[in-house]
Protein backbone atom coordinates (compact mmCIF):
# COMPACT_ATOMS: atom_id res chain seq x y z
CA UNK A 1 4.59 -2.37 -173.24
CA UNK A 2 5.57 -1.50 -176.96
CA UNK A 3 4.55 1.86 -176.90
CA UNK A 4 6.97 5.57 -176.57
CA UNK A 5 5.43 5.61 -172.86
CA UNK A 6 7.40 6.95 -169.94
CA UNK A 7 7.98 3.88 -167.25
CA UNK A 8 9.54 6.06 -164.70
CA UNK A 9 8.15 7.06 -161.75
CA UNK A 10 9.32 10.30 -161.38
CA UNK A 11 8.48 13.75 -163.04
CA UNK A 12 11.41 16.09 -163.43
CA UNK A 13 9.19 19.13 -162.30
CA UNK A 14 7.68 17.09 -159.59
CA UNK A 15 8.72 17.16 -155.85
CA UNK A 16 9.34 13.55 -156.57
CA UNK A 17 11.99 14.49 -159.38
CA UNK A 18 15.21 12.33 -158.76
CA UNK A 19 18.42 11.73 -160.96
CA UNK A 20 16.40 9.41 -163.22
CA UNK A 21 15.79 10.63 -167.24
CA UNK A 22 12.45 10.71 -168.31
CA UNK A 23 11.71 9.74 -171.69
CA UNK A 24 11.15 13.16 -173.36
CA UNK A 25 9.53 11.74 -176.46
CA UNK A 26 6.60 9.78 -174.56
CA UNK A 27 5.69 13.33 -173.76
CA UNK A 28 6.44 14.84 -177.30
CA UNK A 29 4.60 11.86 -178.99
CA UNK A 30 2.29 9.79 -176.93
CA UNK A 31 0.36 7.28 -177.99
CA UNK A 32 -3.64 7.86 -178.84
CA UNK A 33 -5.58 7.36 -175.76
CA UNK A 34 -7.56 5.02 -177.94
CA UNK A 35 -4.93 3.57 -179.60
CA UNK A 36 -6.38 -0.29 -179.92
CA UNK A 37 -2.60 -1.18 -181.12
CA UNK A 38 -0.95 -1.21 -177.97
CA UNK A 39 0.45 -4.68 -177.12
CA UNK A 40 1.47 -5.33 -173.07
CA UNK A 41 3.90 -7.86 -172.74
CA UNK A 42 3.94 -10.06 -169.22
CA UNK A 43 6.59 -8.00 -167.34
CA UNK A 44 4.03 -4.86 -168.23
CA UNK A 45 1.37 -6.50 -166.66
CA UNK A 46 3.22 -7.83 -163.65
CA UNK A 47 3.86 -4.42 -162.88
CA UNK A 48 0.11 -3.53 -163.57
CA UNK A 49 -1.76 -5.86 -161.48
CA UNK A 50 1.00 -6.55 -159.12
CA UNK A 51 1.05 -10.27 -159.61
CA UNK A 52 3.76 -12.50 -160.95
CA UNK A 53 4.84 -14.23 -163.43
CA UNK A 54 4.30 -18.23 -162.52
CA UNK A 55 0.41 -16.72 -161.50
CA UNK A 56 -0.39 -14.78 -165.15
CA UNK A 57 0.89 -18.14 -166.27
CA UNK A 58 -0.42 -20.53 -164.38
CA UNK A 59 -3.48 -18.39 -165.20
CA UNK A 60 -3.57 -18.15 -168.86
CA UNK A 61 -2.63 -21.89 -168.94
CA UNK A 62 -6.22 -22.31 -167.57
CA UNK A 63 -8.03 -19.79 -169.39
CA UNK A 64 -8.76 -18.03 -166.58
CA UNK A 65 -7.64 -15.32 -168.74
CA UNK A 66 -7.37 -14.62 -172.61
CA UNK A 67 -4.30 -16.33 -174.27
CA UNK A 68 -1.51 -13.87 -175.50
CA UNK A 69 -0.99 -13.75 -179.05
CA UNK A 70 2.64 -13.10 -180.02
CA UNK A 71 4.17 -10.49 -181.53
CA UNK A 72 7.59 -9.46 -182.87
CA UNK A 73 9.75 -6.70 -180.85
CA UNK A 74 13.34 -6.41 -181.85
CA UNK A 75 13.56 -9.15 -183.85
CA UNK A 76 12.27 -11.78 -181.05
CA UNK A 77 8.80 -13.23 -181.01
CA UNK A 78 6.97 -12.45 -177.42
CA UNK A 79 3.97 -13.48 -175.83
CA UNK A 80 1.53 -10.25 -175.83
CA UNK A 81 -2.25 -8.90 -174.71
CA UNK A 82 -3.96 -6.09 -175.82
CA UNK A 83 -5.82 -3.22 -174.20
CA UNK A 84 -9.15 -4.52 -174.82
CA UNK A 85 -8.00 -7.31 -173.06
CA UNK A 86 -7.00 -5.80 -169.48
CA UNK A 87 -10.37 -5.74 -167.61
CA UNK A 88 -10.03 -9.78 -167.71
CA UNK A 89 -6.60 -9.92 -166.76
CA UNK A 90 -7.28 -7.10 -164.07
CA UNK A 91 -10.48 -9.28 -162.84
CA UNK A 92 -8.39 -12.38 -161.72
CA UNK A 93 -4.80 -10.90 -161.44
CA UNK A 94 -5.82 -7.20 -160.36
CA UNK A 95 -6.22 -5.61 -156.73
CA UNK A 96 -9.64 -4.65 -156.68
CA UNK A 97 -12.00 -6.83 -155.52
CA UNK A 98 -15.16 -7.23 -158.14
CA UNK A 99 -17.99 -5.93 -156.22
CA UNK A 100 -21.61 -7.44 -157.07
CA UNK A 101 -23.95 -4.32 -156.37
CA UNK A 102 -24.66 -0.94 -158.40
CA UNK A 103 -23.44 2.19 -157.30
CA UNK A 104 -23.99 5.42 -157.74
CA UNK A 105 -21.11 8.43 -157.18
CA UNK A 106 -20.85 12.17 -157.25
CA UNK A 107 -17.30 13.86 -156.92
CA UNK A 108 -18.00 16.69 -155.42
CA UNK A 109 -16.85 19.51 -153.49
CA UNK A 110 -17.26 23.38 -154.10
CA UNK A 111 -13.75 24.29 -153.79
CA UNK A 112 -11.84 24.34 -157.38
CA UNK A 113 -8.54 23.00 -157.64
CA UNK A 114 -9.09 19.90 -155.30
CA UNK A 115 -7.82 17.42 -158.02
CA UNK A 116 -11.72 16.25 -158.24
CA UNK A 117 -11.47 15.46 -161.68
CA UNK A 118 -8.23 13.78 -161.92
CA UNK A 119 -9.57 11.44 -158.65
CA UNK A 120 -12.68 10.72 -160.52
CA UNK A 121 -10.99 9.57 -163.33
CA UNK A 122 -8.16 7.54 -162.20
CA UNK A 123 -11.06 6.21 -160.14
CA UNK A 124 -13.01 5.27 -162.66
CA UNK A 125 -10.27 3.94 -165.16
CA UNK A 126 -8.52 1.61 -162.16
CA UNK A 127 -12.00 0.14 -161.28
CA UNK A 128 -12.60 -0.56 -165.40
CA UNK A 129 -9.24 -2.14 -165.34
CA UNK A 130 -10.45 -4.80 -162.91
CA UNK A 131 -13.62 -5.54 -165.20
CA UNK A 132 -16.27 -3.68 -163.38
CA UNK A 133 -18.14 -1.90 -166.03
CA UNK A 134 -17.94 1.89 -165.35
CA UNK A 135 -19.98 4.84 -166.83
CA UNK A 136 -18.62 8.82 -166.14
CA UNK A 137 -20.84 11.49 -166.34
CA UNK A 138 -19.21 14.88 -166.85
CA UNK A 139 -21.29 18.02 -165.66
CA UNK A 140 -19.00 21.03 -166.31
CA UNK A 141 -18.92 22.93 -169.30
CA UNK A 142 -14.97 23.34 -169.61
CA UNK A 143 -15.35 19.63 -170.83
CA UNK A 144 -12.33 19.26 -168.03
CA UNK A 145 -13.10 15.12 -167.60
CA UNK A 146 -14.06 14.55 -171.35
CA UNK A 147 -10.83 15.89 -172.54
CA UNK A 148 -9.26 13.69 -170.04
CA UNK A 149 -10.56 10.46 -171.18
CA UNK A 150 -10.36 10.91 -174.76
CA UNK A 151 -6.75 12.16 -174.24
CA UNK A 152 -4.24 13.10 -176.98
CA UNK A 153 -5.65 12.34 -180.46
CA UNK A 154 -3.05 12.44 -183.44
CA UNK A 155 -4.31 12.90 -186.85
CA UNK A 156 -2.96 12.14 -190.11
CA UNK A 157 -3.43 14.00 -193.63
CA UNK A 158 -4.77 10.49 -195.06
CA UNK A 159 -7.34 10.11 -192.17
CA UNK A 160 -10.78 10.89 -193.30
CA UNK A 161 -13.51 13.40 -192.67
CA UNK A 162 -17.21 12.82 -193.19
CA UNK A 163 -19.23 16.29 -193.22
CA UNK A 164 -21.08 15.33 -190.61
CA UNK A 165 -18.52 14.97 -188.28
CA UNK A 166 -16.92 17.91 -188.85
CA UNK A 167 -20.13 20.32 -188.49
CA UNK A 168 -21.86 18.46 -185.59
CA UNK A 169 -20.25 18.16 -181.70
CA UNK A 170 -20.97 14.66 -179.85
CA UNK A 171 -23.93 14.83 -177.92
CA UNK A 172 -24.06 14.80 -174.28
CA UNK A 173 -26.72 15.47 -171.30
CA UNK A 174 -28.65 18.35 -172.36
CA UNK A 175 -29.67 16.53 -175.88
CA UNK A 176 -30.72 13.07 -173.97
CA UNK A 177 -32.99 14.96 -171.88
CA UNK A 178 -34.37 18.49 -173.66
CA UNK A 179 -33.73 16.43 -177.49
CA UNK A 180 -34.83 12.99 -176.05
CA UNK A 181 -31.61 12.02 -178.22
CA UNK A 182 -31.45 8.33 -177.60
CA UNK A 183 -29.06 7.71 -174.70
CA UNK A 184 -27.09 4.51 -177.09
CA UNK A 185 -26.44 8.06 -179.30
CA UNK A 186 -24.97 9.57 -176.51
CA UNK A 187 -23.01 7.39 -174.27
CA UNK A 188 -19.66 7.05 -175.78
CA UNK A 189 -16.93 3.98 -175.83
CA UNK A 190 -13.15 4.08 -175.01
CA UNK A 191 -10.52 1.95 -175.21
CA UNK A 192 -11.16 0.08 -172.60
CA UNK A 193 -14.86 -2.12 -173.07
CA UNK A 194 -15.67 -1.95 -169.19
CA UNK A 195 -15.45 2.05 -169.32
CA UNK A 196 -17.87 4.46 -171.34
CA UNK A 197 -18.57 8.17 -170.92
CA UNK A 198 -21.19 10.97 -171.67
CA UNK A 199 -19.39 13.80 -172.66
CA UNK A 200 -19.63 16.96 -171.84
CA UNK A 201 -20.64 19.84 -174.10
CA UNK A 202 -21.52 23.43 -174.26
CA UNK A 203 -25.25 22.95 -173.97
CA UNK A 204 -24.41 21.97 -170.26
CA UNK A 205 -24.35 26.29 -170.00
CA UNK A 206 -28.32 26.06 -170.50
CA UNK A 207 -29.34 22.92 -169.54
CA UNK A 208 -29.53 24.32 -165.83
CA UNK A 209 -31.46 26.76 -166.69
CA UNK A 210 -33.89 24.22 -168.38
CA UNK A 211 -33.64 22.22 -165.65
CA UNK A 212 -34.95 25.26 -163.34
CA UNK A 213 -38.35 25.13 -165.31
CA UNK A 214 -38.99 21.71 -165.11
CA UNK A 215 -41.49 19.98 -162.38
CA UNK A 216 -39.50 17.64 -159.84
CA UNK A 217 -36.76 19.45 -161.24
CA UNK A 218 -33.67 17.98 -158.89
CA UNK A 219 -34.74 14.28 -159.99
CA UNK A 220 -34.89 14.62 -163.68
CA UNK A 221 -31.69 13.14 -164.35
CA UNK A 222 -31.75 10.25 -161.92
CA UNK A 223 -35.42 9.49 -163.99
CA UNK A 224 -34.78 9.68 -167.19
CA UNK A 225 -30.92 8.37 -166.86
CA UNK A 226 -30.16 7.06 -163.93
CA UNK A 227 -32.60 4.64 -163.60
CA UNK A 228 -31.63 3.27 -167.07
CA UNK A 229 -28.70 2.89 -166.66
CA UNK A 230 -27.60 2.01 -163.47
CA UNK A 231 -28.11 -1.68 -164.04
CA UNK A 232 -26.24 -1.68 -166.50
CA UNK A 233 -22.86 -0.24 -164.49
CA UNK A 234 -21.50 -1.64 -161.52
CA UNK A 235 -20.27 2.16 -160.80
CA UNK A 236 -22.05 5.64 -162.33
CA UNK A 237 -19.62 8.50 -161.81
CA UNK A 238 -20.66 12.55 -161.69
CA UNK A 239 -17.52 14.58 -162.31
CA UNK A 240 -19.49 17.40 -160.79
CA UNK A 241 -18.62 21.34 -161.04
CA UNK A 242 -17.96 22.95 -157.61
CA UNK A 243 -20.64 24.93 -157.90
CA UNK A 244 -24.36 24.13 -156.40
CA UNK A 245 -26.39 24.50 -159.53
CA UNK A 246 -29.34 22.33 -160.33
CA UNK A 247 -27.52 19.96 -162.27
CA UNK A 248 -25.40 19.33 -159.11
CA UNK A 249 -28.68 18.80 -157.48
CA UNK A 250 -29.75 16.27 -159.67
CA UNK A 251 -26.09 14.35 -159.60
CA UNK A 252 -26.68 14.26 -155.73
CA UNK A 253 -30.45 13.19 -155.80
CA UNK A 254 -29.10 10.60 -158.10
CA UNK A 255 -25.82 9.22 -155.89
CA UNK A 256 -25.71 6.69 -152.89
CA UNK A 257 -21.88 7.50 -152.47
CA UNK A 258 -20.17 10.97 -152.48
CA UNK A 259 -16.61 11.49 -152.60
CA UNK A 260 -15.06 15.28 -151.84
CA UNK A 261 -11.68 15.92 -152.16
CA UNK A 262 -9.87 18.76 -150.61
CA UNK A 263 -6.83 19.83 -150.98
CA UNK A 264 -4.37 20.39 -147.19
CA UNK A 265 -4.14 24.12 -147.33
CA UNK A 266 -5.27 26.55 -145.19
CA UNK A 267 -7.97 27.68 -147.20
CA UNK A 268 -9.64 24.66 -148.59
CA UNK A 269 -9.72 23.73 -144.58
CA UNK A 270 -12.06 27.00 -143.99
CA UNK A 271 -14.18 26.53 -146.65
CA UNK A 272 -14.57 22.20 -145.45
CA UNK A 273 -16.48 23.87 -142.59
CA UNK A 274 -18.81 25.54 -144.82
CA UNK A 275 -18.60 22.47 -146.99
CA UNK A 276 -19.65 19.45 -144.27
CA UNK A 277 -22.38 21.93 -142.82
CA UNK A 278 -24.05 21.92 -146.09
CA UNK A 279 -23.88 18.22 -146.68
CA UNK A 280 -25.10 17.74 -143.26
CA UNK A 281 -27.81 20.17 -143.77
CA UNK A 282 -28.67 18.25 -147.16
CA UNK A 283 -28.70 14.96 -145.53
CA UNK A 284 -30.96 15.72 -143.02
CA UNK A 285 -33.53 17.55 -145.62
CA UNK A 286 -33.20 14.92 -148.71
CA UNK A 287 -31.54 11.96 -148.31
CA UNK A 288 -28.38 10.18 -147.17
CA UNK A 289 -25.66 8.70 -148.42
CA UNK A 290 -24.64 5.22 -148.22
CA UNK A 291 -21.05 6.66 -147.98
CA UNK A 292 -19.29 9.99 -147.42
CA UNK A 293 -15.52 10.22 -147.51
CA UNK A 294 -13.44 13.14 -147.97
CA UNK A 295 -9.80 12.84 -149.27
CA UNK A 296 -7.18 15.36 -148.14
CA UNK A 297 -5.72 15.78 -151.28
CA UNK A 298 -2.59 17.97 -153.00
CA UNK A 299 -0.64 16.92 -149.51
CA UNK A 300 2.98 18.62 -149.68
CA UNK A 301 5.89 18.07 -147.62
CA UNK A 302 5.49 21.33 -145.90
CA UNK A 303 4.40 22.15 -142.46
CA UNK A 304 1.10 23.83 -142.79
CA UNK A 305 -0.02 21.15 -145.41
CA UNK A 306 0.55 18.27 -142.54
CA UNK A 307 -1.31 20.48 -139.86
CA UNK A 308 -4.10 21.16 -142.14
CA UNK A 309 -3.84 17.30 -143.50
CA UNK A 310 -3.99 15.81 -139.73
CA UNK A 311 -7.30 18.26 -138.77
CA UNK A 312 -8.93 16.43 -141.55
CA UNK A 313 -8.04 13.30 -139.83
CA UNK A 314 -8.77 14.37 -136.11
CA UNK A 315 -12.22 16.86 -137.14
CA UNK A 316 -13.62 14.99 -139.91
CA UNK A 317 -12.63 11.24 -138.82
CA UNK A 318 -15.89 9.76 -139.32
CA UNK A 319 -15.42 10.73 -143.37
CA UNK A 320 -11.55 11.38 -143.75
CA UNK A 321 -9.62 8.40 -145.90
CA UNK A 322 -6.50 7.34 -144.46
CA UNK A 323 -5.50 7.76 -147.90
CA UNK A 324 -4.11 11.18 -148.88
CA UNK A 325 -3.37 11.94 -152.38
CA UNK A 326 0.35 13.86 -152.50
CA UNK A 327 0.61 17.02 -154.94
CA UNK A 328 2.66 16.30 -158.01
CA UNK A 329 2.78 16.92 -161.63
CA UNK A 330 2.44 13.05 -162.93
CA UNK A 331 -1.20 13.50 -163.41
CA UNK A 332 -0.91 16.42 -165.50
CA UNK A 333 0.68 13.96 -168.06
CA UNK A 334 -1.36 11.18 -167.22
CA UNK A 335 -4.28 13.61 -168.08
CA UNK A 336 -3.27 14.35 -171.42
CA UNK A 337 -2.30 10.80 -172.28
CA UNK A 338 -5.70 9.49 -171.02
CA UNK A 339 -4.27 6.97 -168.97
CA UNK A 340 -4.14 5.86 -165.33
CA UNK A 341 -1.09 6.55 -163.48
CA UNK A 342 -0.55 2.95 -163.36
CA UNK A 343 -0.77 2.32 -167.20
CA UNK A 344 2.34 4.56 -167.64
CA UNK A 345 4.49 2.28 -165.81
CA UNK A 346 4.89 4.47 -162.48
CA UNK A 347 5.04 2.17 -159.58
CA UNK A 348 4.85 4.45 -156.63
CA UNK A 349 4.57 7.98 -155.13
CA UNK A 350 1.04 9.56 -157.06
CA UNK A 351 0.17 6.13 -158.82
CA UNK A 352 0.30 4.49 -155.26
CA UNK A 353 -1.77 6.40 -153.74
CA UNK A 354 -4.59 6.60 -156.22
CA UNK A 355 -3.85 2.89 -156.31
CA UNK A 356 -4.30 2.95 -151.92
CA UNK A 357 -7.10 4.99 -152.55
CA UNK A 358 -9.40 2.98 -155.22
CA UNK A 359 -8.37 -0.14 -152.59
CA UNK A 360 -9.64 1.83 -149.12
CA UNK A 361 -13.02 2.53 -151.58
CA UNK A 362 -13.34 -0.72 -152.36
CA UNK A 363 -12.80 -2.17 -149.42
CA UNK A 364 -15.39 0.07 -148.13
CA UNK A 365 -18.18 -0.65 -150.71
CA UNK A 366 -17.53 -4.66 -149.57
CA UNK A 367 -18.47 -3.44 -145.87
CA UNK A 368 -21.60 -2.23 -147.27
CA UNK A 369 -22.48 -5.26 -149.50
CA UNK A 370 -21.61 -7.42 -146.44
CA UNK A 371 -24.12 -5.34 -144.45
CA UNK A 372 -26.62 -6.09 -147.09
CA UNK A 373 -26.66 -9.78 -146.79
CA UNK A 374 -27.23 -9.90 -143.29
CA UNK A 375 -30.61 -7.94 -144.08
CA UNK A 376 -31.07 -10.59 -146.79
């Protein structure tokens, strides 16, 4: 890929930190996370998608995927795609299989700390790469998954200002519903054309407490955004706050899949009893969920974190993944960047398990689409 991007797996502050340099300037100067420019050449997306080289060929050949443009690096002409272009690469090269319903998720757990952010966006970005049109719906006021996905921005004294931009933030939830700001103002693009995002603002602070005063309160949102939406997104993602509020309420009301991460210590483990009594307790009062998984998360190669990661397994086995997501330090730089693990060239250890995890999802939402055509 012609960018300044790290392609090593390994983090030197990470537990998974080896001999191996990493490429100090990726971190110094990364690229825009919407940086159109960025060119992937065949070996980048072999090591994306996993496939190899005769297939992308063989592929491309018969336009089963856009044809590569070419582009000079180092003096030598290559074949090249670009970023807009990945989703239909990912669709027919990819590991993701395209699903054909419309789903609804809420990450959610009320334990901070879980990585419940970083899980719903690598989520979200690996199913966009695969061409499965995804919307994420931030609902916490430290903006903590909208600064994710727009990434690092760099700005330049010749880039221009208009007045308008400068005095007035993006708008996000509370102005769709309490401002009936139309939700094409709202919803907001990103590099990638299978992946959008409402994002967060301030006004989130008061829009529970609007929310409170309303009638039919806890099904406000899945009314007036849900509903017109969904059809338009094979996936609709909360990035919930872990706290119970009534916006949380309405991200539930709204979801047919809920995902809670928590981390393997001690006392994330003790507050997952709390946790799954209250979801069970929910379930039984509102509704139910078409899935409920919870993903040990932050695993570390210490004794106490297996225990506590293998009592998620044996207590919670109807809902536990058998993918766990290790602790490291690669996502805080994939977080900045705006990028999936994968994107930055790292082939195992945290990329492979978010990669291990998207497939066990997947593979899961397939179950359920199977189950609906034999009621068909």
């Amino acid at each position: 890929m012609s960018t300044n991007i790290v392609d090593q797996d390994i983090d030197v502050f990470s537990t998974e930190a080896t001999n191996t340099a990493i490429n100090i300037n990726a971190v110094i100067n990364p690229p825009c996370a919407f940086d159109k420019n960025i060119h992937y050449l065949p070996s980048d997306l072999i090591k994306l998608f996993g496939a190899d080289k005769n297939t992308l060929l063989r592929k491309e050949k018969a336009k089963k995927i856009p044809g590569a443009i070419r582009i000079k690096k180092g003096g030598v002409e290559c074949r090249a795609w670009t970023i807009d272009q990945l989703p239909l690469i990912g669709e027919e090269l990819g590991f993701l299989k395209k699903i054909d319903f419309n789903y609804v998720i809420s990450v959610f757990t009320l334990k901070g700390g879980t990585l419940k952010t970083s899980l719903a966006f690598q989520l979200a970005r690996l199913i966009a790469l695969h061409n499965m049109k995804v919307l994420v719906i931030g609902l916490d006021v430290q903006e903590s998954i909208t600064g994710i996905i727009q990434g690092v921005r760099h700005f330049k004294e010749s880039d221009t200002w208009d007045e308008d931009s400068i005095i007035n933030s993006p708008k996000g939830l509370y102005h769709a519903l309490v401002e009936n700001t139309p939700l094409r103002d709202v919803i907001q693009k990103t590099d990638l054309p299978t992946l959008d995002y409402i994002p967060e603002t301030l006004e989130l602070s008061i829009l529970d407490r609007w929310l409170k005063l309303q009638r039919n309160q806890e099904t406000i949102i899945k009314n007036k955004i849900v509903s017109k939406l969904k059809n338009e997104y094979n996936f609709v993602i909360f990035d919930c706050n872990p706290s119970w509020d009534t916006i949380v309420d309405n991200a539930l009301e709204s979801s047919n899949i809920l995902l809670s991460p928590m981390t393997c210590s001690s006392d994330t483990y003790r507050a997952m009893k709390t946790f799954s009594k209250l979801i069970r307790d929910y379930t039984k009062e509102t509704k139910t969920f078409k899935l409920f998984k919870v993903i040990p998360t932050r695993k570390k190669n210490t004794k106490v974190s297996t225990i506590i990661e293998a009592k998620f397994r044996t207590e919670y086995s109807e809902f536990c993944t058998n993918t766990s997501i290790r602790d490291s330090v690669l996502a805080e730089e994939s977080n900045t960047l705006g990028k999936s693990l994968i994107e930055l060239s790292y082939k195992q250890g945290l990329a492979q398990d978010y990669v291990d995890f998207a497939k066990e999802f997947i593979d899961q939402i397939s179950l359920l689409e199977v189950e609906v055509h034999k009621c068909q």
